[in-house]
Protein backbone atom coordinates (compact mmCIF):
# COMPACT_ATOMS: atom_id res chain seq x y z
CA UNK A 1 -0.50 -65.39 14.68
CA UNK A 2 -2.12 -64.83 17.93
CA UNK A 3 -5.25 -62.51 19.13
CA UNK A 4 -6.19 -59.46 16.90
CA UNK A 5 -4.45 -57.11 19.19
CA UNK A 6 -1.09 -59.28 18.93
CA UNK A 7 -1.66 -59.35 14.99
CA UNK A 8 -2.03 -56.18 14.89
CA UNK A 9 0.84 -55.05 16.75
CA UNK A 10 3.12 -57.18 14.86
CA UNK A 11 2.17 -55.28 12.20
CA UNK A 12 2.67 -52.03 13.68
CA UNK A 13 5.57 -52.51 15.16
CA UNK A 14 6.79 -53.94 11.28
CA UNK A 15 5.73 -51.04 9.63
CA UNK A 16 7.12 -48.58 11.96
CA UNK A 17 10.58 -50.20 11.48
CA UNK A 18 10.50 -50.49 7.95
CA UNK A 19 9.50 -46.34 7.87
CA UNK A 20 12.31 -45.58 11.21
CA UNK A 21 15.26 -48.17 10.12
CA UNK A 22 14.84 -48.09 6.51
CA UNK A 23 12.85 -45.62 4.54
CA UNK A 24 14.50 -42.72 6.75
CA UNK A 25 18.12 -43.63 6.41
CA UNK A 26 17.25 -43.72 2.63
CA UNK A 27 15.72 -40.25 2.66
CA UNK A 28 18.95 -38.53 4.35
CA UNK A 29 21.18 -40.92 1.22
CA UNK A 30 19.13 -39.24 -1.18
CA UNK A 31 19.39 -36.00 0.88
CA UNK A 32 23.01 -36.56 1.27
CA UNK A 33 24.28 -37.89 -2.29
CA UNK A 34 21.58 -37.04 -4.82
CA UNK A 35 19.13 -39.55 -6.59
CA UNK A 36 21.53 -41.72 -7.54
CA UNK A 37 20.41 -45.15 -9.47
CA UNK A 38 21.58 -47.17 -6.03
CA UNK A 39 19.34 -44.79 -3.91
CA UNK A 40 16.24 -44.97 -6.78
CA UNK A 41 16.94 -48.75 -6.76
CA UNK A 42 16.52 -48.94 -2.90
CA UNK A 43 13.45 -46.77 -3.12
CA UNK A 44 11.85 -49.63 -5.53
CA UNK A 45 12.92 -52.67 -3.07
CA UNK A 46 11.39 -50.90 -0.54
CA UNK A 47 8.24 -50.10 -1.87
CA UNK A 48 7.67 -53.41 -3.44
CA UNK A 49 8.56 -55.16 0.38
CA UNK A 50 5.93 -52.80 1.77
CA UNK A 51 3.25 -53.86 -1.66
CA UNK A 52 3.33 -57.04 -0.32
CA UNK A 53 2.89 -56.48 3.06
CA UNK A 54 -0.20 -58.69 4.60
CA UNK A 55 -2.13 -56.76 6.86
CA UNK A 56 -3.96 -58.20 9.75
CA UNK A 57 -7.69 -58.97 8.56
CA UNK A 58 -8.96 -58.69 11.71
CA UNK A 59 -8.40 -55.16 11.93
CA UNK A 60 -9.27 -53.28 8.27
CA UNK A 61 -7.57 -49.79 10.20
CA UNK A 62 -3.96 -51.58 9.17
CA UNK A 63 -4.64 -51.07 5.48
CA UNK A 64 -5.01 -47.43 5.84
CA UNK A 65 -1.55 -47.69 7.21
CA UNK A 66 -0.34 -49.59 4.65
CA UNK A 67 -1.53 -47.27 1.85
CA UNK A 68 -0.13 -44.23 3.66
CA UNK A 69 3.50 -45.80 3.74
CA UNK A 70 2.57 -46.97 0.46
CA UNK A 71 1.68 -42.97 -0.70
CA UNK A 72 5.05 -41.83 1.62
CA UNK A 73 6.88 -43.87 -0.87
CA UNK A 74 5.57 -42.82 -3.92
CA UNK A 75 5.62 -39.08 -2.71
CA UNK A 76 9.24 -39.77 -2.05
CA UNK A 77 10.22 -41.30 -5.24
CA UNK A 78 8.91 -38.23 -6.60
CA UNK A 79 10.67 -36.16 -4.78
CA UNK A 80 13.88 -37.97 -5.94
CA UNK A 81 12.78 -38.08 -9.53
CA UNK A 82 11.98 -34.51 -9.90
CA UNK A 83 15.53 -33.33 -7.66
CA UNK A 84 17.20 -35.14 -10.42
CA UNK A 85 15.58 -33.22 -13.57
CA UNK A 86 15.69 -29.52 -11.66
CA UNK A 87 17.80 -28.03 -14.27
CA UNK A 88 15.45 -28.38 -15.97
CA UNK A 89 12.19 -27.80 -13.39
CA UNK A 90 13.69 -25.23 -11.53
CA UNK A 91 13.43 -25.03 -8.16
CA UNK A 92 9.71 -24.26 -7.44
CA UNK A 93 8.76 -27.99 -8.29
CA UNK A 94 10.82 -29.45 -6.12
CA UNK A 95 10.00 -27.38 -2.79
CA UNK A 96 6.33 -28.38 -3.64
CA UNK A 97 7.64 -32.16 -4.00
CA UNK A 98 9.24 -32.20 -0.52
CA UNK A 99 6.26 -30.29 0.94
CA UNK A 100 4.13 -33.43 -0.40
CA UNK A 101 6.66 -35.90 0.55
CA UNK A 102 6.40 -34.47 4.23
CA UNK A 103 2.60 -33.99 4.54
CA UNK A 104 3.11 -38.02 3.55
CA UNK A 105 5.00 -38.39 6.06
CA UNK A 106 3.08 -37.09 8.56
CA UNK A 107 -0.30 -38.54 6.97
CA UNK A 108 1.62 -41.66 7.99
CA UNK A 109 2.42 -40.82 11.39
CA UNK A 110 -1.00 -39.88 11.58
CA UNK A 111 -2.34 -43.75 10.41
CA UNK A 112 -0.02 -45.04 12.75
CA UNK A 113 -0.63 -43.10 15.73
CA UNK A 114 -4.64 -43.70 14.57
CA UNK A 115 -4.30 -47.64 14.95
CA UNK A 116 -2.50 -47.60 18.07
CA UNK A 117 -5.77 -45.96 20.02
């Protein structure tokens, strides 16, 4: 509710929690104890919170947002996915995993940082 520019912060400031107080603390569990089903679990929860997300339709910049938390996610997930099969990928697959699931990161940042102009 309220003016575009309210809207539109709401959402902002939503997003930017759910990347700061939830999908990092997740990142440094998986970091710290391995892709375990509880972490992949989270991972899911999160990303179907964020699916549903409504962005403000007063200002179509939000979606890019959304998709690039949305891509962070899934570049994330992978990440986990393919740490827990490197027996058998090796190691080369997942150092070009977590160089994906930063650029996402950043592409993120990026959206972010774009919207707030």
């Amino acid at each position: 509710t309220g003016t575009c520019a309210e809207q539109t912060q709401q959402f902002m400031d939503h997003v930017h929690s759910l990347a700061r107080d939830e999908l990092m603390p997740l990142i440094n569990d998986g970091f710290n104890a391995g892709p375990t089903p509880e972490v992949m679990k989270r991972i899911e929860e999160l990303n179907t919170r964020i699916s549903q997300l409504s962005t403000p339709e007063c200002n179509p910049r939000t979606q890019a947002v959304k998709e690039a938390l949305l891509l962070y996610m899934a570049e994330t997930k992978n990440y986990f996915m393919i740490v827990a099969g490197r027996a058998v990928y090796g190691e080369g697959p997942v150092q070009a995993q977590r160089i994906k699931m930063n650029e996402a990161g950043l592409a993120f940042e990026i959206a972010l940082e774009d919207v707030r102009k």
